[in-house]
PDB file of N, CA and C in Angstrom:
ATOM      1  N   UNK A   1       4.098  14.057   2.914  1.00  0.00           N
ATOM      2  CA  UNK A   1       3.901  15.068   3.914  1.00  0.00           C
ATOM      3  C   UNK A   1       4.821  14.785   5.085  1.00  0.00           C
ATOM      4  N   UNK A   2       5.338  15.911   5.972  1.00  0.00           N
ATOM      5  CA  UNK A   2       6.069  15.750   6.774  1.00  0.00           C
ATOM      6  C   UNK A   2       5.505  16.312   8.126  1.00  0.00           C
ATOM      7  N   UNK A   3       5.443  15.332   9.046  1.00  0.00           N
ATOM      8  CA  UNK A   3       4.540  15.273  10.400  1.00  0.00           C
ATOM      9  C   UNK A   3       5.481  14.511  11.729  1.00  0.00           C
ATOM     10  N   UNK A   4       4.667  15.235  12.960  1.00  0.00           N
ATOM     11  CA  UNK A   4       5.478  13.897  13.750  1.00  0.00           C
ATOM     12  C   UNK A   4       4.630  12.887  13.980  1.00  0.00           C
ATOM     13  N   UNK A   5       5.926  11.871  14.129  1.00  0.00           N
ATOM     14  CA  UNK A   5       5.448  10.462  14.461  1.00  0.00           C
ATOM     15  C   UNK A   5       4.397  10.053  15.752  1.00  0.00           C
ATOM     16  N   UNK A   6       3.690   9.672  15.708  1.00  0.00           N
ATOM     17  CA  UNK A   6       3.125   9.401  16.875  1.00  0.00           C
ATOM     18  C   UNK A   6       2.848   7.464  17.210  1.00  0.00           C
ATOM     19  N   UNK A   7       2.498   6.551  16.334  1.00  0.00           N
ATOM     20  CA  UNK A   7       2.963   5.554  16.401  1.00  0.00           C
ATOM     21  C   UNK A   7       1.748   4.881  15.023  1.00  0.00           C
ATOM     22  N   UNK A   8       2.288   3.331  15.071  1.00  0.00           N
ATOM     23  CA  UNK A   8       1.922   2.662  14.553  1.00  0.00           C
ATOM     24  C   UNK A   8       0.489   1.376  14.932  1.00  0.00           C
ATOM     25  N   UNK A   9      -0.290   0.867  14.306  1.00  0.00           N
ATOM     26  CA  UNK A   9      -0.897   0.037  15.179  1.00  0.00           C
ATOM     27  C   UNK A   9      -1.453  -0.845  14.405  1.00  0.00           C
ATOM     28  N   UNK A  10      -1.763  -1.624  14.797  1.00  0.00           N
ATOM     29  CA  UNK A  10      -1.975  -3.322  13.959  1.00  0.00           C
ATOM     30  C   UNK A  10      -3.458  -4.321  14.528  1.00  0.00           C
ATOM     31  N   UNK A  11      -4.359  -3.967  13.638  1.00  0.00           N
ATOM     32  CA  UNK A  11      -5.575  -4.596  14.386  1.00  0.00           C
ATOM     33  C   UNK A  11      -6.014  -5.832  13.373  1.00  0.00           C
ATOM     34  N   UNK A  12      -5.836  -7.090  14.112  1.00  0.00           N
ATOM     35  CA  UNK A  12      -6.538  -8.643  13.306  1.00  0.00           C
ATOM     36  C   UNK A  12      -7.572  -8.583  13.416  1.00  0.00           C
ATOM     37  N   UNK A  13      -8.196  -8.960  12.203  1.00  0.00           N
ATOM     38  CA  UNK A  13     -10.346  -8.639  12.259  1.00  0.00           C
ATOM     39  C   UNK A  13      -9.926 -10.220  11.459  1.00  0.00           C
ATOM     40  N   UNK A  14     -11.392 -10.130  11.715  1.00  0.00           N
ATOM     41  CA  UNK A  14     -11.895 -11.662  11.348  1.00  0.00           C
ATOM     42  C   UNK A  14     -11.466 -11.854   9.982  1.00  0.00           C
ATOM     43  N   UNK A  15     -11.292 -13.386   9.588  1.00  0.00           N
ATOM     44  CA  UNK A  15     -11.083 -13.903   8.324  1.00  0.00           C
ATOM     45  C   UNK A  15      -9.852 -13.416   7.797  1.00  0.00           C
ATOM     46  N   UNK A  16      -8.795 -13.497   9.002  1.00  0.00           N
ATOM     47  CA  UNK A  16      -7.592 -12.834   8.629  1.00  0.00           C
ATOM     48  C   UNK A  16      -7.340 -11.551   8.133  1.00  0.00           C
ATOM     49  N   UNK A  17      -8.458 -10.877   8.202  1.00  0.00           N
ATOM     50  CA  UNK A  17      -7.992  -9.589   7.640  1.00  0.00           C
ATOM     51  C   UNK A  17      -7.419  -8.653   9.096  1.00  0.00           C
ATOM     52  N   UNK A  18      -6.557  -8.064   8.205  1.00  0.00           N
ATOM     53  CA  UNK A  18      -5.583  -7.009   9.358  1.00  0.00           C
ATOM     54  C   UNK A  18      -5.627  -5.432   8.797  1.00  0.00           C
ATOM     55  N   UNK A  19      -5.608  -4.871   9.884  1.00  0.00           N
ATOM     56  CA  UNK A  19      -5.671  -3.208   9.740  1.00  0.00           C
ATOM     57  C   UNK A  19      -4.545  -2.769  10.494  1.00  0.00           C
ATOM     58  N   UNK A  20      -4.320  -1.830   9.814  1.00  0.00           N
ATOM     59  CA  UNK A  20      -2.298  -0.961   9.998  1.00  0.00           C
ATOM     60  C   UNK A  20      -2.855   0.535  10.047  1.00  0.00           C
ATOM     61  N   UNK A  21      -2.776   1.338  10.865  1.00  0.00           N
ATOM     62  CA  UNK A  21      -2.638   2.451  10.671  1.00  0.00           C
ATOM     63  C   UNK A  21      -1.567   3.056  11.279  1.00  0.00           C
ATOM     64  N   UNK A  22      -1.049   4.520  10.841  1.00  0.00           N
ATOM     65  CA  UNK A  22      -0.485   5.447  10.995  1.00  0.00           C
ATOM     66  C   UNK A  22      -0.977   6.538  11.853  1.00  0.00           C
ATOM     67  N   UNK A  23      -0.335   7.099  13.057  1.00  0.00           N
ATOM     68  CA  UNK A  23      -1.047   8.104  13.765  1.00  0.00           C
ATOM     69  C   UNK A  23       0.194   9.304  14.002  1.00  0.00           C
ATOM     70  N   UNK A  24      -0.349  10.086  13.612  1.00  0.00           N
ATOM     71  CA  UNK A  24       0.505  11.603  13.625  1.00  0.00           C
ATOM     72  C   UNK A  24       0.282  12.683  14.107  1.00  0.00           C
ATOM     73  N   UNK A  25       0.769  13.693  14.147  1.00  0.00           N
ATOM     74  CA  UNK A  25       0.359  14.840  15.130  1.00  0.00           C
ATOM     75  C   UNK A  25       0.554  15.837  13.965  1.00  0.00           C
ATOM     76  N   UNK A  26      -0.464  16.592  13.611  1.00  0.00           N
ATOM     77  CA  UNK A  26      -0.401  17.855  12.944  1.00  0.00           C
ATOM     78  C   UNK A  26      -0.777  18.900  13.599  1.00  0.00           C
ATOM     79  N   UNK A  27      -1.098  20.073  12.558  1.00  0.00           N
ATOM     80  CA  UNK A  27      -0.719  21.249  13.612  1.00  0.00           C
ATOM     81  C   UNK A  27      -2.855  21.604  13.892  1.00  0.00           C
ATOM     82  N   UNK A  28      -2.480  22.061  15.106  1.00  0.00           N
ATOM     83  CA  UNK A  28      -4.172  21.938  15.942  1.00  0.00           C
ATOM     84  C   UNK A  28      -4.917  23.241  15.666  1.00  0.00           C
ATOM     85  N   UNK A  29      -6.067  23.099  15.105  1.00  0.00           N
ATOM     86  CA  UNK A  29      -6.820  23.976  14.794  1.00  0.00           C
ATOM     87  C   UNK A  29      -7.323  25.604  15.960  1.00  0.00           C
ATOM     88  N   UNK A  30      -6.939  25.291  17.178  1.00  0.00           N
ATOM     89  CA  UNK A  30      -6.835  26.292  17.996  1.00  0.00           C
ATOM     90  C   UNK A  30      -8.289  26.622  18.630  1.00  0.00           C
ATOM     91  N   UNK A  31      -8.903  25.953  17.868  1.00  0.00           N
ATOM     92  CA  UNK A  31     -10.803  25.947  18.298  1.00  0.00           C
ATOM     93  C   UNK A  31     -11.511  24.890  18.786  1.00  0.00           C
ATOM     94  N   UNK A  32     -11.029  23.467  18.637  1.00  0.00           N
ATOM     95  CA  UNK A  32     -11.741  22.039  18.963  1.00  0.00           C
ATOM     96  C   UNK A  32     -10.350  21.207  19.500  1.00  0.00           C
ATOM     97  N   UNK A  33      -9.007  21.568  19.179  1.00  0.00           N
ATOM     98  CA  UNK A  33      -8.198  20.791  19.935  1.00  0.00           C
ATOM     99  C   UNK A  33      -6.707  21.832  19.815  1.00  0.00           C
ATOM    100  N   UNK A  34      -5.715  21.558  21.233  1.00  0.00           N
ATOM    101  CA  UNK A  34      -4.868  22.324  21.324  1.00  0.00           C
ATOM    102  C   UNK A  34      -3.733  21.153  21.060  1.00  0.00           C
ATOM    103  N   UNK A  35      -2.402  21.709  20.899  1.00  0.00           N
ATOM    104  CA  UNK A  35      -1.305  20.705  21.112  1.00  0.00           C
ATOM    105  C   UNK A  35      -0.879  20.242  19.844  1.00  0.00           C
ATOM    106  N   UNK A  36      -1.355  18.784  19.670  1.00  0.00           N
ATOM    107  CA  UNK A  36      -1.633  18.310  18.017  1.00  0.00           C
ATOM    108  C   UNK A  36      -2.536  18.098  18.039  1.00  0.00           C
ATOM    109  N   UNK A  37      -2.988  17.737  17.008  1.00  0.00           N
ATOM    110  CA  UNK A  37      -4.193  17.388  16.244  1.00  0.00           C
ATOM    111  C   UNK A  37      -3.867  15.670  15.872  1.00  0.00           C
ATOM    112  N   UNK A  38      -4.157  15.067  16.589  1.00  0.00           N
ATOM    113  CA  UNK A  38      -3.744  13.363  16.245  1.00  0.00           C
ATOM    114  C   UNK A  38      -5.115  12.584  14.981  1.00  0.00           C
ATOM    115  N   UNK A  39      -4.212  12.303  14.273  1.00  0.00           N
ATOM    116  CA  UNK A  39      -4.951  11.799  12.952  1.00  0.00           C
ATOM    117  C   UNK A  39      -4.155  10.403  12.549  1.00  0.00           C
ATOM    118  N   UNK A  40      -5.111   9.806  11.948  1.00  0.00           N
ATOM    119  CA  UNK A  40      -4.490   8.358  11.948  1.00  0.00           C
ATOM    120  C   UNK A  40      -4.734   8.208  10.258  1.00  0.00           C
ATOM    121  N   UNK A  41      -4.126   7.529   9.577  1.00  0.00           N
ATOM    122  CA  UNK A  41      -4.442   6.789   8.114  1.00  0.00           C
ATOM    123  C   UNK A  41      -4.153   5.797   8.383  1.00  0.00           C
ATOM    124  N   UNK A  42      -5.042   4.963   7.359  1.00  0.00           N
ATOM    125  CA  UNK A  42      -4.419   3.452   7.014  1.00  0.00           C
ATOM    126  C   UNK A  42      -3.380   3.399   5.991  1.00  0.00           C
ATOM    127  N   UNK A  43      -2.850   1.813   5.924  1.00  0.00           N
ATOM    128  CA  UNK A  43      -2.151   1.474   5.261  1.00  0.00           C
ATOM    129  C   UNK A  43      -2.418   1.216   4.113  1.00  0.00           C
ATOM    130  N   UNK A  44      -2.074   1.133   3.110  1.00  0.00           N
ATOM    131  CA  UNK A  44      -2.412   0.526   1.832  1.00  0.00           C
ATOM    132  C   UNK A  44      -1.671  -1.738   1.885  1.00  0.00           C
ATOM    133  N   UNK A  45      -2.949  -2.567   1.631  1.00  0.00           N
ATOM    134  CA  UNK A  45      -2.956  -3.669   1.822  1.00  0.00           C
ATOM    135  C   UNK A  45      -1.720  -4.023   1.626  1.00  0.00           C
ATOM    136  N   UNK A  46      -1.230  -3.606   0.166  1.00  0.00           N
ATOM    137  CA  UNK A  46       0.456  -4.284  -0.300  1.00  0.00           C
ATOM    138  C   UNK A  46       1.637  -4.416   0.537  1.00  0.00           C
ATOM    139  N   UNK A  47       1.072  -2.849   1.624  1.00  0.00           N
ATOM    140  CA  UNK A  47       2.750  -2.753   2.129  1.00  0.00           C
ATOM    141  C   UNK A  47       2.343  -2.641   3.790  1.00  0.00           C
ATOM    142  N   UNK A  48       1.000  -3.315   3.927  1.00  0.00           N
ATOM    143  CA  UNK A  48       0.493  -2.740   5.568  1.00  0.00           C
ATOM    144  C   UNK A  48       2.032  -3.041   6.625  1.00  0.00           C
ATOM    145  N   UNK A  49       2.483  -4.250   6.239  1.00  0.00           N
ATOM    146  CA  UNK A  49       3.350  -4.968   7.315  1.00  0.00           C
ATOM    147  C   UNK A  49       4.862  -4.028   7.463  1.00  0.00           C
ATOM    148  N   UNK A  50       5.099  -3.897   5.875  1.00  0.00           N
ATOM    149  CA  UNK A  50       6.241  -2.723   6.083  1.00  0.00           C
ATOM    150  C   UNK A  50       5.866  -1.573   7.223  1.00  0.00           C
ATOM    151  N   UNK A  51       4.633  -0.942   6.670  1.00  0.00           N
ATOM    152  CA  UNK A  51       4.446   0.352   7.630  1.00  0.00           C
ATOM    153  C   UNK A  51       4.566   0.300   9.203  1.00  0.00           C
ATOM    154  N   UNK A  52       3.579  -1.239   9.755  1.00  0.00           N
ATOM    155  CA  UNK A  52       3.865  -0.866  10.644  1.00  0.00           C
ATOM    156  C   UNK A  52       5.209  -1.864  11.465  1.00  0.00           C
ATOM    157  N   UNK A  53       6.020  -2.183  10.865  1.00  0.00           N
ATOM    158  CA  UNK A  53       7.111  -2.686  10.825  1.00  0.00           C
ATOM    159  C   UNK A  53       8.724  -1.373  11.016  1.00  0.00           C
ATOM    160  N   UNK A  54       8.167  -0.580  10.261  1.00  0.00           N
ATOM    161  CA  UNK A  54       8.968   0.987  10.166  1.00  0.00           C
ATOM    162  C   UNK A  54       8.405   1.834  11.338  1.00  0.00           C
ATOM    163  N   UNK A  55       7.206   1.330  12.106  1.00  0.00           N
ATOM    164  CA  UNK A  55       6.991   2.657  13.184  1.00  0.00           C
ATOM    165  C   UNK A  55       8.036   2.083  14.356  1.00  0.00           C
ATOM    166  N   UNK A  56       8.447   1.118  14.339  1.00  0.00           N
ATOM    167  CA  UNK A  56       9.330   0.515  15.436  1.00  0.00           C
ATOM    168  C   UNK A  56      10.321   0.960  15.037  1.00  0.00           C
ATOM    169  N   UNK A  57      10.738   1.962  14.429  1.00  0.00           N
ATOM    170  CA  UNK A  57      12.127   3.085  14.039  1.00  0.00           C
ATOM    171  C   UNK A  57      12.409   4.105  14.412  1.00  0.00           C
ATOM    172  N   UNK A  58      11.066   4.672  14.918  1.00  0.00           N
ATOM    173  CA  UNK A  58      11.000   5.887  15.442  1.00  0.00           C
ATOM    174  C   UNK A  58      10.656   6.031  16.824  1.00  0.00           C
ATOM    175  N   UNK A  59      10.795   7.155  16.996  1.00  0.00           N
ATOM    176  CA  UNK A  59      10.763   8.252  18.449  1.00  0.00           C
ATOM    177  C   UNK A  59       9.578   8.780  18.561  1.00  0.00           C
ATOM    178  N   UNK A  60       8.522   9.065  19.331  1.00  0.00           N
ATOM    179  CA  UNK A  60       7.756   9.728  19.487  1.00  0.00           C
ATOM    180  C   UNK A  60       8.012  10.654  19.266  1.00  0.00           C
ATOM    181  N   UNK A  61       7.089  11.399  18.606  1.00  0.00           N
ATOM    182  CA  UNK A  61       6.965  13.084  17.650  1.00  0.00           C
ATOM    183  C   UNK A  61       8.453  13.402  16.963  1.00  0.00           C
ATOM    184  N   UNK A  62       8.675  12.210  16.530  1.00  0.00           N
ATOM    185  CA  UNK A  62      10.219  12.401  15.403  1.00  0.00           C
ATOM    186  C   UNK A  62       9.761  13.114  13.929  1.00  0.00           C
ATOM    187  N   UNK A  63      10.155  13.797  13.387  1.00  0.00           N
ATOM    188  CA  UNK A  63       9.875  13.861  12.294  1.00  0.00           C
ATOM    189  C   UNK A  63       9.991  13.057  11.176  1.00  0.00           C
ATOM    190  N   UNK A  64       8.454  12.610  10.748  1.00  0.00           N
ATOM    191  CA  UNK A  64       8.778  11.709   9.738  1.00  0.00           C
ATOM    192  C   UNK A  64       7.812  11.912   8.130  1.00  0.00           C
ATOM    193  N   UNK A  65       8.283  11.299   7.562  1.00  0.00           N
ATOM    194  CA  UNK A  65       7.270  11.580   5.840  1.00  0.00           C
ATOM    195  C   UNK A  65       6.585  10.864   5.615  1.00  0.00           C
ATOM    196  N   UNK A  66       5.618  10.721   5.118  1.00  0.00           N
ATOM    197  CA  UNK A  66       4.710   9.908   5.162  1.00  0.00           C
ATOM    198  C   UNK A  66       4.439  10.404   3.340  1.00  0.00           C
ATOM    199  N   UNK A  67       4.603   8.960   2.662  1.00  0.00           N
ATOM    200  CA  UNK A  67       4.170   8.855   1.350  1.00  0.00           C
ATOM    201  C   UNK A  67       2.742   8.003   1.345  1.00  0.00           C
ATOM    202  N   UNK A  68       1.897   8.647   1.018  1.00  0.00           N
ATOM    203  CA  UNK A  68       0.573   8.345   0.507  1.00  0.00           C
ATOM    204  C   UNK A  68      -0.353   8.172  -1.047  1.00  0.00           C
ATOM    205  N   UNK A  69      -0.925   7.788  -1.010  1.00  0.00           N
ATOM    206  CA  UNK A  69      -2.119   8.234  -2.506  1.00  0.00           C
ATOM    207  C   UNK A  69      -3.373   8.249  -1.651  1.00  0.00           C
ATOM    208  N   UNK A  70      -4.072   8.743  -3.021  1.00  0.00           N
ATOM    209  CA  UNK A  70      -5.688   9.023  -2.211  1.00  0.00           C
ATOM    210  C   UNK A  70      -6.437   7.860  -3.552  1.00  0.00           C
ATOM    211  N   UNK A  71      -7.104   6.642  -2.812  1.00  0.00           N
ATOM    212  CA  UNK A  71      -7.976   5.958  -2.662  1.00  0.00           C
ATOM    213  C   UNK A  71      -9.193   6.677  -3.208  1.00  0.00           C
ATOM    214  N   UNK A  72     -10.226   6.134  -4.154  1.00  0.00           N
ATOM    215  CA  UNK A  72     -11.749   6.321  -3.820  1.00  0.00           C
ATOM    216  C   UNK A  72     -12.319   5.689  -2.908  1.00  0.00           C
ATOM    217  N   UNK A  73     -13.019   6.622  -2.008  1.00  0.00           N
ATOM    218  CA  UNK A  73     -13.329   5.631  -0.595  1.00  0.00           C
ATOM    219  C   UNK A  73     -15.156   5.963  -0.743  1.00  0.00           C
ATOM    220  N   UNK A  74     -15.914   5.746   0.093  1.00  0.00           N
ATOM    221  CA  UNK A  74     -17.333   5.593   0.046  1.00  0.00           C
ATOM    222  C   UNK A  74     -17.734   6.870  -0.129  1.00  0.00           C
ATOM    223  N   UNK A  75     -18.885   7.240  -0.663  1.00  0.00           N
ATOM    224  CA  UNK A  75     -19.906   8.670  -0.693  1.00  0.00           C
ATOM    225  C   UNK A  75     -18.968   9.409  -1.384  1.00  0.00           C
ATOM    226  N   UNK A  76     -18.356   9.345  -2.456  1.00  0.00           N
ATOM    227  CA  UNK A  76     -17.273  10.118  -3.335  1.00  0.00           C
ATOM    228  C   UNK A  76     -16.430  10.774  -2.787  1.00  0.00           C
ATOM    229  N   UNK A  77     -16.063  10.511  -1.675  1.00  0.00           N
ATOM    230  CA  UNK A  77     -15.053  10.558  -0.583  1.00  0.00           C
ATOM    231  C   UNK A  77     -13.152  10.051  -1.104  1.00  0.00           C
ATOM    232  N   UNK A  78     -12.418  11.036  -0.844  1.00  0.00           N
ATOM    233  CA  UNK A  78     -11.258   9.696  -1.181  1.00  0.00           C
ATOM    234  C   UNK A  78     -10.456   9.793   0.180  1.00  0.00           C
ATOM    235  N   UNK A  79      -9.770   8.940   0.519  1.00  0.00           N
ATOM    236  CA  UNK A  79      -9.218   8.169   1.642  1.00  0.00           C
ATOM    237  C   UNK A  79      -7.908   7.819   1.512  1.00  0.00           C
ATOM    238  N   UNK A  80      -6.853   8.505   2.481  1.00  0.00           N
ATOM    239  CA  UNK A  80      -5.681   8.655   2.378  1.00  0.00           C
ATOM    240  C   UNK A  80      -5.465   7.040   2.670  1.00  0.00           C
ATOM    241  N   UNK A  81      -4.002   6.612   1.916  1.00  0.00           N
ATOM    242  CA  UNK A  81      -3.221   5.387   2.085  1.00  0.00           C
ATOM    243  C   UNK A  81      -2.102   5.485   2.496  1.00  0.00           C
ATOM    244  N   UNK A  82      -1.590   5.249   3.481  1.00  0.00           N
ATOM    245  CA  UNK A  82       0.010   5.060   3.750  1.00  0.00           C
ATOM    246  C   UNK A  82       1.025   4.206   2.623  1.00  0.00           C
ATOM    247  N   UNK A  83       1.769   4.424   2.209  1.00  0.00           N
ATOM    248  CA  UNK A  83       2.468   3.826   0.917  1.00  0.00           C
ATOM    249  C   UNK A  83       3.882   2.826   1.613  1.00  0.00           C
ATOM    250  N   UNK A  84       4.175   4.692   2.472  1.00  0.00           N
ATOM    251  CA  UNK A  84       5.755   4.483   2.716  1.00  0.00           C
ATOM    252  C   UNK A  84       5.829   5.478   4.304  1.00  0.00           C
ATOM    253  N   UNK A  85       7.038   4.990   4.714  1.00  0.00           N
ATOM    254  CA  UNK A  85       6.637   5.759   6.164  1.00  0.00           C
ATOM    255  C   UNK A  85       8.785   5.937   6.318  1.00  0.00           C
ATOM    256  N   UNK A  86       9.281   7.325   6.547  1.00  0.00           N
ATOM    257  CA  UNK A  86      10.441   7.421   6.548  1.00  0.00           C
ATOM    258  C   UNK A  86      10.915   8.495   7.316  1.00  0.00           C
ATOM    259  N   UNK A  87      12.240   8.364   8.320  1.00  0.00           N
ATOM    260  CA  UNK A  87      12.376   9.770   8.674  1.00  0.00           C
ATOM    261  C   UNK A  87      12.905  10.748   7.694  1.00  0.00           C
ATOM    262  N   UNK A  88      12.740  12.162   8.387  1.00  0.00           N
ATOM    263  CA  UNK A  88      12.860  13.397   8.039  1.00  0.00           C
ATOM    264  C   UNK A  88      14.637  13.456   8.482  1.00  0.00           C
ATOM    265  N   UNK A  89      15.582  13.654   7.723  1.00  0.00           N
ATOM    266  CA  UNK A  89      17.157  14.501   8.089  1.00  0.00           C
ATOM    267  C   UNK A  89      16.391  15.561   8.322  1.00  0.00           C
ATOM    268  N   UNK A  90      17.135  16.249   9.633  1.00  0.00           N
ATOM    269  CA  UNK A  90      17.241  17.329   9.575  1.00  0.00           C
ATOM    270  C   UNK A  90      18.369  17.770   9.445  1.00  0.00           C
ATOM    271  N   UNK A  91      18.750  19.015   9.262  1.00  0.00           N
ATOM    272  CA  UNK A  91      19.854  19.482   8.811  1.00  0.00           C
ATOM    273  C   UNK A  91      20.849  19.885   9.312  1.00  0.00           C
ATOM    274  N   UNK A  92      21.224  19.484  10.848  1.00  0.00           N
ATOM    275  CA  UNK A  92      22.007  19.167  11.803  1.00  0.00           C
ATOM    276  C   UNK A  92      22.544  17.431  11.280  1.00  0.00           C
ATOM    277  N   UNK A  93      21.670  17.036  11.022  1.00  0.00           N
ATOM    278  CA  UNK A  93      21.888  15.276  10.339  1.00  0.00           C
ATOM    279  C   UNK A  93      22.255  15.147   9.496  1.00  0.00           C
ATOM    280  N   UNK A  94      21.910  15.935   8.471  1.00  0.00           N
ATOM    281  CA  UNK A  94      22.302  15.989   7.108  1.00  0.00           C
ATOM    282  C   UNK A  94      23.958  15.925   6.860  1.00  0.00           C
ATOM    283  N   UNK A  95      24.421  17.334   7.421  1.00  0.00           N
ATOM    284  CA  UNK A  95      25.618  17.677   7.252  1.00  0.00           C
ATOM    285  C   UNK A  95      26.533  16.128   7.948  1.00  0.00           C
ATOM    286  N   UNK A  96      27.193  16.150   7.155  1.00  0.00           N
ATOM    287  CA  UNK A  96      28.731  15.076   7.165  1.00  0.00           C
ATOM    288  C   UNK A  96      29.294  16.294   8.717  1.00  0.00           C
ATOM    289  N   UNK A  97      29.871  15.356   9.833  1.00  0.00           N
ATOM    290  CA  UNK A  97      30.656  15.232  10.695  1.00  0.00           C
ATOM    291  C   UNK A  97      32.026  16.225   9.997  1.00  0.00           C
ATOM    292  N   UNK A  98      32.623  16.623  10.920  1.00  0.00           N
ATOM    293  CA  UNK A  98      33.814  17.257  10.264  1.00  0.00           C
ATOM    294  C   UNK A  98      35.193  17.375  11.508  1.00  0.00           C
ATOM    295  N   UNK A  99      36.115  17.186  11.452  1.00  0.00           N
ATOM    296  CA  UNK A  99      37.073  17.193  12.086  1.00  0.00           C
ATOM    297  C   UNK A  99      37.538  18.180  12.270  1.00  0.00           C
ATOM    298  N   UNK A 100      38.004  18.092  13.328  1.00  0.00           N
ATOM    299  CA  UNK A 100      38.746  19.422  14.726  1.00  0.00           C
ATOM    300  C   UNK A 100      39.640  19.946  13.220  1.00  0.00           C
ATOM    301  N   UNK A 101      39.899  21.321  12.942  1.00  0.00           N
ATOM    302  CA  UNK A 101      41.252  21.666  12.171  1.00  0.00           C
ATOM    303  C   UNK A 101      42.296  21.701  13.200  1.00  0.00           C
ATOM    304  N   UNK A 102      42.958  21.561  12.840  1.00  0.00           N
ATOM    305  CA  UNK A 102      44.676  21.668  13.609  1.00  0.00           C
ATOM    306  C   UNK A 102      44.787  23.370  13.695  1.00  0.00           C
ATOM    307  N   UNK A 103      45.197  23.221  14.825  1.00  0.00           N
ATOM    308  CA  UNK A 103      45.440  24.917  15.492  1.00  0.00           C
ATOM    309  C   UNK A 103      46.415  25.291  14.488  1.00  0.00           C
ATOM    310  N   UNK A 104      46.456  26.592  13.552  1.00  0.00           N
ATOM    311  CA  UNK A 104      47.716  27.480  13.076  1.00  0.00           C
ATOM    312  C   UNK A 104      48.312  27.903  14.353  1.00  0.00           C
ATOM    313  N   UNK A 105      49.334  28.278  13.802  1.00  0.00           N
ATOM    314  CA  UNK A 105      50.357  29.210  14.885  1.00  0.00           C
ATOM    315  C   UNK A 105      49.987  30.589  13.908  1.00  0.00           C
ATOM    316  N   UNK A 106      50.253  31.240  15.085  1.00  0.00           N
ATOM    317  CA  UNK A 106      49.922  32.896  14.827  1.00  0.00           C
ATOM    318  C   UNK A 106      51.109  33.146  14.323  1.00  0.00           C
ATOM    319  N   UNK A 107      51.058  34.453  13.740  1.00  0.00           N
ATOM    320  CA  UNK A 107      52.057  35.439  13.147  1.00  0.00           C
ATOM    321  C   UNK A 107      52.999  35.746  13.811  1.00  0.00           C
ATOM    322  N   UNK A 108      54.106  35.665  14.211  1.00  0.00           N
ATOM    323  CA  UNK A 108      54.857  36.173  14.572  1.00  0.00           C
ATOM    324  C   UNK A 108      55.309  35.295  16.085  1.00  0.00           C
ATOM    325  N   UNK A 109      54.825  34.005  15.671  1.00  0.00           N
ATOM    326  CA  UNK A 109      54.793  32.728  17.088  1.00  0.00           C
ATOM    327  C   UNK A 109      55.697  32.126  16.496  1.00  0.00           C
ATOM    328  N   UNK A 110      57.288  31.777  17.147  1.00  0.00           N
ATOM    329  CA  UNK A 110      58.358  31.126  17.349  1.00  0.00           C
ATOM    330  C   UNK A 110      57.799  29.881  17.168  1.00  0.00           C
ATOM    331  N   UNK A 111      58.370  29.316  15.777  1.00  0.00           N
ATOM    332  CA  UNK A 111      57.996  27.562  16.061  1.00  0.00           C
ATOM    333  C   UNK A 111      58.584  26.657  16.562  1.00  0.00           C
ATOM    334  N   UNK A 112      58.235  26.176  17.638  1.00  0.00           N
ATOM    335  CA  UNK A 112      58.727  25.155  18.254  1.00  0.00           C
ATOM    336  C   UNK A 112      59.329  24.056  17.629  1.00  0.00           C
ATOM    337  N   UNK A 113      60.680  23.735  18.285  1.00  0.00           N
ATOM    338  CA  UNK A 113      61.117  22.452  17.821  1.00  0.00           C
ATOM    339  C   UNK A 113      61.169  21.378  18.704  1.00  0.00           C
ATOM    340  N   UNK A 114      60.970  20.091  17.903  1.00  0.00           N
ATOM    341  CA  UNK A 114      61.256  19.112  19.233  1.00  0.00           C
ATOM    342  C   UNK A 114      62.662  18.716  19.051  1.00  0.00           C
TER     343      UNK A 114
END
């Protein structure tokens, strides 16, 4: 899915265990919140440190993708995982740079000699 970035965060709980989530801005329901809609996922354990290792890449509300799976989580619930966390090209970015063309001479313009 493609969202903006809003940041990363890293919480140590006891017995060494650590929590990573992802917080993003989607688009706001227009009835309980205006602006974004800020929503957070966790990380998936394997790659928590990558994820939030990659939010130190970004810009606030950059566009970025967020690769996930869905978890079985409690009460037959499933529970998004952060996988992978990457920016979005946009398509000003995309395109390759391109160089000035060299001015033609017009029709009927005397070419200069040196």
């Amino acid at each position: 899915m493609e969202v903006a970035f809003l940041g990363t965060q890293r919480f140590d709980g006891e017995a060494g265990q650590k929590y990573i989530k992802v917080f993003y801005g989607d688009e706001p329901d227009g009835k309980t919140e205006h602006g974004l809609s800020i929503i957070g996922m966790a990380a998936a354990d394997e790659v928590a440190d990558e994820i939030f290792a990659a939010g130190a890449k970004f810009e606030p509300l950059q566009l970025v993708r967020i690769h996930f799976e869905i978890a079985r989580g409690g009460q037959n619930k499933g529970k998004n995982l952060a996988l992978q966390l990457e920016a979005v090209q946009t398509r000003a970015a995309a395109e390759t740079p391109r160089t000035p063309a060299q001015p033609q001479a017009k029709a009927g313009d005397p070419a200069k000699a040196n």
